[in-house]
Protein backbone atom coordinates (compact mmCIF):
# COMPACT_ATOMS: atom_id res chain seq x y z
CA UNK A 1 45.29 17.84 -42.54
CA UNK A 2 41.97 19.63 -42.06
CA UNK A 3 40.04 16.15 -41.22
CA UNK A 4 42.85 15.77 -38.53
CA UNK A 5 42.62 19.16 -37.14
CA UNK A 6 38.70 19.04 -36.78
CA UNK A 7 38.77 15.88 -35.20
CA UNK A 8 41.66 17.44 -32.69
CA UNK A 9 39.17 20.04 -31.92
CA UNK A 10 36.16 17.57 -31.61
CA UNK A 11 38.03 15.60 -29.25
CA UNK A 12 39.17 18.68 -26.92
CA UNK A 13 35.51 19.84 -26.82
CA UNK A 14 34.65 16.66 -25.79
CA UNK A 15 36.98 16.24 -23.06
CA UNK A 16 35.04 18.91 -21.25
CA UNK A 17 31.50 17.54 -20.50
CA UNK A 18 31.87 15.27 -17.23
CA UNK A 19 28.88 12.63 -18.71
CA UNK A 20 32.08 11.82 -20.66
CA UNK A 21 33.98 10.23 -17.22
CA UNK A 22 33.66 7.46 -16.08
CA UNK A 23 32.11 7.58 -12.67
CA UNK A 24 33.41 7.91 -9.44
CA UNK A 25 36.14 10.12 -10.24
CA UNK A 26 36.42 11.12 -6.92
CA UNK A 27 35.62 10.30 -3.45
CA UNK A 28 31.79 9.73 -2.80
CA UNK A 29 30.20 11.34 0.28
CA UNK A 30 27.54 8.95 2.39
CA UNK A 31 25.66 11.17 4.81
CA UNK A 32 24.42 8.63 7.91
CA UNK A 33 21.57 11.22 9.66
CA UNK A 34 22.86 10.26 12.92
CA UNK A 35 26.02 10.50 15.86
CA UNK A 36 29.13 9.16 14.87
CA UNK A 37 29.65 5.58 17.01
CA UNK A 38 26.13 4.58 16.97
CA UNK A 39 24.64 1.10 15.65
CA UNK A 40 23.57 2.37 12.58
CA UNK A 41 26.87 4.43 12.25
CA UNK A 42 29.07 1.31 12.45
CA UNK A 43 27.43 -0.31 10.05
CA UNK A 44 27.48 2.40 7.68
CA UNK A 45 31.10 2.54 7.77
CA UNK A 46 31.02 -0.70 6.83
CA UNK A 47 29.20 -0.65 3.66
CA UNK A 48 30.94 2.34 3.09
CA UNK A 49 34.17 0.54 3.23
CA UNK A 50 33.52 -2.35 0.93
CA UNK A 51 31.76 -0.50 -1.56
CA UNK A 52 35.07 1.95 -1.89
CA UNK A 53 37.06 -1.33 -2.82
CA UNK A 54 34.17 -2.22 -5.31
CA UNK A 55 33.91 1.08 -6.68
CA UNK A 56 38.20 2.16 -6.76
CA UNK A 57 37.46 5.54 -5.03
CA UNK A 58 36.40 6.30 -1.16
CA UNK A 59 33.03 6.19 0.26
CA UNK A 60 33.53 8.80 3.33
CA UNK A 61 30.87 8.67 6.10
CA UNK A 62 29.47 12.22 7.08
CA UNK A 63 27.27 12.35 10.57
CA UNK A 64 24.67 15.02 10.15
CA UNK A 65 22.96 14.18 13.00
CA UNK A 66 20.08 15.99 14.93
CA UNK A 67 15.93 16.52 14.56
CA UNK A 68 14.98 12.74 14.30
CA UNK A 69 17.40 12.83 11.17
CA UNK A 70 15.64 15.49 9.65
CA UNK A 71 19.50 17.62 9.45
CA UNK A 72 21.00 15.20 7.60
CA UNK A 73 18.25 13.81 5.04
CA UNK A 74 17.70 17.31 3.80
CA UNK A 75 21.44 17.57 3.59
CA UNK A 76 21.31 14.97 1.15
CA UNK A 77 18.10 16.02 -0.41
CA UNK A 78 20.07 19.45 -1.57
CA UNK A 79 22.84 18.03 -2.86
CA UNK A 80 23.79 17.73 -6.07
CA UNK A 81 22.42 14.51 -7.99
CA UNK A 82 25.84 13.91 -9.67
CA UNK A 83 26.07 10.69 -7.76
CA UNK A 84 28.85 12.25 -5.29
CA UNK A 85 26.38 12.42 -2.20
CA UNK A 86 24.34 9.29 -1.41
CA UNK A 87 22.43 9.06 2.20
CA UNK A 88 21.71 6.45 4.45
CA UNK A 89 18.22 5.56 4.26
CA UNK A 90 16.20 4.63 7.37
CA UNK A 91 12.48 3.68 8.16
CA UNK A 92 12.65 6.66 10.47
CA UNK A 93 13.53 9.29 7.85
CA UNK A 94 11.22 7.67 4.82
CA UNK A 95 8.45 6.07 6.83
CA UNK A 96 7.75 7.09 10.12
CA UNK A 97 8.95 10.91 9.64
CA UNK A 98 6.55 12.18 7.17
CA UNK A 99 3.52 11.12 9.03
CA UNK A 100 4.94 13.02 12.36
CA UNK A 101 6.41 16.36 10.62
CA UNK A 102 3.54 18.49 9.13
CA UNK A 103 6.48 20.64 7.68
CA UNK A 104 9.06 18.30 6.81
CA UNK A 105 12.40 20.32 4.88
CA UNK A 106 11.97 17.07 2.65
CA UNK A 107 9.78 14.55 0.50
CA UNK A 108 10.34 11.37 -0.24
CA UNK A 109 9.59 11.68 -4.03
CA UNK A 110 13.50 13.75 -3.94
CA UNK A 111 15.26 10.84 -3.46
CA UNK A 112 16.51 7.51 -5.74
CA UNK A 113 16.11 4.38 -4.07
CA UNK A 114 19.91 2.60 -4.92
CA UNK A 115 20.04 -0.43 -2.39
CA UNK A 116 18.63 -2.57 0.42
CA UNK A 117 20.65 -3.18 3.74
CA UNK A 118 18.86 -4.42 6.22
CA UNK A 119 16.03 -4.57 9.09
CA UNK A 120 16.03 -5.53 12.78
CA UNK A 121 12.69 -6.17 14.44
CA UNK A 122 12.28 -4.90 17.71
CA UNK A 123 11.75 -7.14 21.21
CA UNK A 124 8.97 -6.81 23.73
CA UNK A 125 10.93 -7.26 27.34
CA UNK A 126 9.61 -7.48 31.13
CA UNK A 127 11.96 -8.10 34.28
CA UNK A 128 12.04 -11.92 34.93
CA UNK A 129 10.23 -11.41 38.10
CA UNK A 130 7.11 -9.98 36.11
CA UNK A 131 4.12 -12.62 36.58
CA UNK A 132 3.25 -13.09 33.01
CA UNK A 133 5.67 -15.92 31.98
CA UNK A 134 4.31 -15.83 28.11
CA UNK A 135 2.56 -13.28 25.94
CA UNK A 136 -0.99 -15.16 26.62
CA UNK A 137 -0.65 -14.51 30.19
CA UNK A 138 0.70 -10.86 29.37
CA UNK A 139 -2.22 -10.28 27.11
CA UNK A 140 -4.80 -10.89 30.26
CA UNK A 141 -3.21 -8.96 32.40
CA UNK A 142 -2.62 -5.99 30.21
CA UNK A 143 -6.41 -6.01 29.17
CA UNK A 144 -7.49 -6.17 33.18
CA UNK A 145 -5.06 -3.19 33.81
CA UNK A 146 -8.22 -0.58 33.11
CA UNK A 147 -5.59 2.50 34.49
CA UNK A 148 -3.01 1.75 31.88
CA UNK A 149 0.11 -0.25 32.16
CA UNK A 150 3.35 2.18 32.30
CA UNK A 151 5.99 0.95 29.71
CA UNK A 152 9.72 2.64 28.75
CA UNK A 153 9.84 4.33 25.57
CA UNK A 154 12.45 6.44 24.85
CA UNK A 155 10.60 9.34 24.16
CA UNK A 156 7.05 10.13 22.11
CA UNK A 157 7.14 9.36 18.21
CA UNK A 158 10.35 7.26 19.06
CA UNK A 159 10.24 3.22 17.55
CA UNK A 160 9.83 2.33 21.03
CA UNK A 161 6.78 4.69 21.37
CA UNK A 162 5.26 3.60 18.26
CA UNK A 163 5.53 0.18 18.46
CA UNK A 164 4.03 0.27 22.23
CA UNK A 165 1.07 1.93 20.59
CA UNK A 166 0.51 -0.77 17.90
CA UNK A 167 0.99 -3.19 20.14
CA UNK A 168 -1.95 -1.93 23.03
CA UNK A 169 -3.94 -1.08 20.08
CA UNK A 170 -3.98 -4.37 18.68
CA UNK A 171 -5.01 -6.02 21.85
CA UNK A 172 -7.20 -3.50 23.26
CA UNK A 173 -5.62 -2.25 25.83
CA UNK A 174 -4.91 1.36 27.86
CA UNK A 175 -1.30 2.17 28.41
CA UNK A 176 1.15 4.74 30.01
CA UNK A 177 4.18 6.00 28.49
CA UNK A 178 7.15 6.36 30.77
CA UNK A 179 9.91 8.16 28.16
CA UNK A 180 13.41 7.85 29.11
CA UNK A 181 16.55 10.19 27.51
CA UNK A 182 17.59 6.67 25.50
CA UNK A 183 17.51 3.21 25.54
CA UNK A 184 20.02 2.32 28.16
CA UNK A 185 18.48 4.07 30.95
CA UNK A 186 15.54 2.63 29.97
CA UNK A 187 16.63 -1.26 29.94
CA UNK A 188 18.30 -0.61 33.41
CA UNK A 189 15.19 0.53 34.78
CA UNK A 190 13.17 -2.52 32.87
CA UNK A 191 15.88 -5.00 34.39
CA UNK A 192 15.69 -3.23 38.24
CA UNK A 193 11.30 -3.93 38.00
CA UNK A 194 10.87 0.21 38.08
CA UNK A 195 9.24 -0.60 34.85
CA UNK A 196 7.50 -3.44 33.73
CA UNK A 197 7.49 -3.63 30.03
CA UNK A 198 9.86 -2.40 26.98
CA UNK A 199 10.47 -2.84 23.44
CA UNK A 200 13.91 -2.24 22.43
CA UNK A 201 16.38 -2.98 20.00
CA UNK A 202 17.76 -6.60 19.40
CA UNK A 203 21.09 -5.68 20.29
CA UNK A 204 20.50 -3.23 23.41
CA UNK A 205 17.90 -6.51 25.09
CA UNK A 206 19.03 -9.62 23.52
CA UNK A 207 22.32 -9.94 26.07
CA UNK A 208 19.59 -8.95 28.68
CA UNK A 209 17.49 -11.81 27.66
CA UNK A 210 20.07 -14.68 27.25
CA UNK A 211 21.87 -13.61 30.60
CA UNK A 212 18.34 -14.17 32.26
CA UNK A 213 17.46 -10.67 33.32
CA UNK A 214 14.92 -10.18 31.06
CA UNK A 215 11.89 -12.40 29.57
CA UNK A 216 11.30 -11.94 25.73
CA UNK A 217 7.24 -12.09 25.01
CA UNK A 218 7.63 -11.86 21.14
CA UNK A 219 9.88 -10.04 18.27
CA UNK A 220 7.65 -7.52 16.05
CA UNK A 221 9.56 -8.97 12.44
CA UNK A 222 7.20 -11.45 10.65
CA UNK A 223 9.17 -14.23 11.33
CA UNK A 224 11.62 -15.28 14.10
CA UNK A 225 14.40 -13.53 13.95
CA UNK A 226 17.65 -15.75 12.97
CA UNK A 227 19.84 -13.70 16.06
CA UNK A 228 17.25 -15.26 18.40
CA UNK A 229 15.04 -18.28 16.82
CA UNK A 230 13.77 -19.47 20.38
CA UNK A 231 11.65 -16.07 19.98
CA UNK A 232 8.31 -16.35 18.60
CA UNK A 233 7.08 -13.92 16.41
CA UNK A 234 3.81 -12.03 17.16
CA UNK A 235 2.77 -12.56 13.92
CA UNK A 236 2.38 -16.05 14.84
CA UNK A 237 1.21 -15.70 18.38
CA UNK A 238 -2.37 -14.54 16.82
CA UNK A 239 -1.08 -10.34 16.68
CA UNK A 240 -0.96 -10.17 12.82
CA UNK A 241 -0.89 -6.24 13.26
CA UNK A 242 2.15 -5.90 15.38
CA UNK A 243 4.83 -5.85 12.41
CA UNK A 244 7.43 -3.04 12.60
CA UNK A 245 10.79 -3.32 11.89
CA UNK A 246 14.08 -0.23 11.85
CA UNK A 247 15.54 -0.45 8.20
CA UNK A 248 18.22 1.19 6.58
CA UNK A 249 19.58 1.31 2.93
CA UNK A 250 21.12 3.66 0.39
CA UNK A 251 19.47 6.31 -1.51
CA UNK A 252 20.22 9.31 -3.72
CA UNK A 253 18.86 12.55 -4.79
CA UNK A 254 16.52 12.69 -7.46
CA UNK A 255 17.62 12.95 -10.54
CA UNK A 256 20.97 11.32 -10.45
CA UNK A 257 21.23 9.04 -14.01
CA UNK A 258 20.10 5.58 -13.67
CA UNK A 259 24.09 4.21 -14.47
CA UNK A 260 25.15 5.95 -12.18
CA UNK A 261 22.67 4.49 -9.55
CA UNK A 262 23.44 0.72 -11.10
CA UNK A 263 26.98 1.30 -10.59
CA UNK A 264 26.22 2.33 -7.19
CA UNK A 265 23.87 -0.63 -6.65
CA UNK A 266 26.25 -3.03 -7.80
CA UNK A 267 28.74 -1.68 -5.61
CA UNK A 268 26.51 -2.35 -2.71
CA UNK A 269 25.02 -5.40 -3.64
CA UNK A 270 28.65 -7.08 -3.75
CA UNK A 271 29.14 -5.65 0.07
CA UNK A 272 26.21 -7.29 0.85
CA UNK A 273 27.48 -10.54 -0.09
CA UNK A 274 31.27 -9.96 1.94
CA UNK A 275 30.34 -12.51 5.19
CA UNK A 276 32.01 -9.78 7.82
CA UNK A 277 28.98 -7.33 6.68
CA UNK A 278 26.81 -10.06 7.34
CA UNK A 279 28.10 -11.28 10.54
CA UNK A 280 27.40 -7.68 11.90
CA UNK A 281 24.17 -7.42 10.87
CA UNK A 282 23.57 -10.56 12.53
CA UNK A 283 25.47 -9.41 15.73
CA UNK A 284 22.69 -6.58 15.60
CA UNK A 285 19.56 -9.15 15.00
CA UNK A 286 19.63 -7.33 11.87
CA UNK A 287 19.22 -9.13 8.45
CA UNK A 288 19.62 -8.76 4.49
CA UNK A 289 17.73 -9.85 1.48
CA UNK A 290 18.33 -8.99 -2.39
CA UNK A 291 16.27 -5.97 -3.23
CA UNK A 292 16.22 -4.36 -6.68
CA UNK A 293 15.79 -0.22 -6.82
CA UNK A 294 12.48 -0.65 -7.82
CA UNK A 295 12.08 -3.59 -5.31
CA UNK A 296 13.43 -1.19 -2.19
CA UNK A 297 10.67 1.71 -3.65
CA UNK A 298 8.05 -0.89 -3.32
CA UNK A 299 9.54 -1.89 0.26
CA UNK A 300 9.38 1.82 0.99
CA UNK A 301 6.67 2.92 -0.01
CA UNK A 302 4.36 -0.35 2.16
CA UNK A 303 6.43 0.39 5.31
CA UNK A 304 5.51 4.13 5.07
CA UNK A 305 1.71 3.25 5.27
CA UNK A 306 2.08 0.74 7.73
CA UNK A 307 3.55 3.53 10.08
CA UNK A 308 0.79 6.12 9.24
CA UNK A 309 -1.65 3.77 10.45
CA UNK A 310 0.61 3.17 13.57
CA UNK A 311 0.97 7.14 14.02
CA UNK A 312 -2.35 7.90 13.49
CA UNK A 313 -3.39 5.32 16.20
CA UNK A 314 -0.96 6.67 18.39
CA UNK A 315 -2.20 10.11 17.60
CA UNK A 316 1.47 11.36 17.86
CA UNK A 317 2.38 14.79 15.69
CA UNK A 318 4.79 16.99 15.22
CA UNK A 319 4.71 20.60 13.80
């Protein structure tokens, strides 16, 4: 009777420490750093939702939008690391951000990777009545512009911004930055000849492009991109240095336990393999690969100095 009656007790004890559970429990939280109804929102929601089948509890989205995503990362970064708050990972947040910010709420050594999503490259545009018919011919005349060509960006330290200035610097040549209040007002003015030249997003120029309105010069991935394969790369146009491509994955705060971020992982690996997740990311020029934690730190970790060198070119801070 006393062997059963300590073993009662062990068992009750027991019962009350959580690392006992089996994880989820309960319904995860994914904080996206930006507006609700956005590209990178929609595809959130996504992930979120087949990871919540994978996983038997829900994966709710939470916008924290606001300061370049800067709200919502350190959201995530105070959280608790008991795996019920991941965040949406982005090259702005991880790479680009901390070579901006001089007093960023975050660091990048506070957060897990967990999982890979995807990238998009980004698409040099001009109106169709622009002279240069191919990036040779745009080169030249860029270089012989000694006053600066204006291009759209929407807005300093922006992708758009960022990649211009990689771009000029690679070819050595002056430029003028026209920001626009987003990236529609921008590709109207682009497609109406106010301005010349624009890099956007795959999915705000490509429609642009195939309806003839606009003239693609190169897309910034190192390949072609498989949502437009007629587009050269610039990689192999001769412009090596004009890589940069908008990313996005999953990540949680430091410290959470390393099943907890396989189970995670796992979950997310298996909605990267559903074909309606990658049909969208292909809607968005966006696309996937198979990327282990440690693989995604690695990925991370190269991106963010191939943006300091871009920023620092650039000369573009931020207190």
């Amino acid at each position: 009777m006393r062997t059963i009656a300590v073993a009662a007790a062990l068992s009750a004890a027991l019962a009350g420490f959580p690392c006992w559970a089996k994880y989820p429990e309960r319904p995860i939280r994914l904080i996206v750093p930006y507006p609700a109804g956005g590209t990178t929102d929609v595809l959130a929601r996504l992930v979120a939702k087949v990871m919540a089948e994978a996983l038997g509890q829900e994966v709710f989205v939470d916008n924290r939008a606001g300061a370049a995503t800067i709200v919502g990362v350190d959201a995530a970064a105070r959280a608790p690391n008991d795996g019920y708050t991941i965040l949406l990972a982005t090259a702005t947040s991880f790479a680009v951000n901390p070579h901006i910010y001089k007093k960023l709420p975050y660091r990048l050594d506070e957060f897990i990777p967990i999982g890979f999503i995807g990238e998009a490259p980004i698409l040099l545009v001009s109106p169709v009545s622009y002279p240069a018919r191919n990036l040779p011919e745009l080169v030249s005349r860029l270089k012989a512009d000694t006053a600066g060509t204006a291009i759209a960006t929407t807005g300093k330290g922006g992708f758009s911004h960022l990649t211009a200035a990689m771009f000029f610097n690679a070819i050595g040549a002056k430029y003028r930055d026209v920001p626009y209040r987003g990236e529609a007002p921008a590709i109207q003015d682009v497609v109406g000849g106010q301005v010349n030249l624009y890099f956007g997003s795959m999915p705000g120029t490509l429609p642009h492009v195939s309806a003839g309105r606009l003239r693609a010069y190169g897309v910034t991935s190192e390949q072609r991109s498989p949502s437009a394969p007629a587009i050269p790369s610039f990689a192999e146009q001769g412009l090596p240095q004009v890589v940069a491509t908008s990313w996005f994955g999953l990540s949680a705060p430091k410290g959470t336990s390393s099943d907890i971020i396989a189970t995670l992982g796992a979950a997310l690996a298996k909605a990267m393999k559903e074909q309606s997740m990658r049909d969208r990311l292909a809607q968005e020029g966006a696309v996937t690969r198979e990327m282990s934690p440690a693989g995604f730190a690695d990925y991370i970790r190269r991106d963010n100095e191939r943006w300091g060198v871009i920023v620092r070119a650039a000369g573009v801070e931020a207190e």
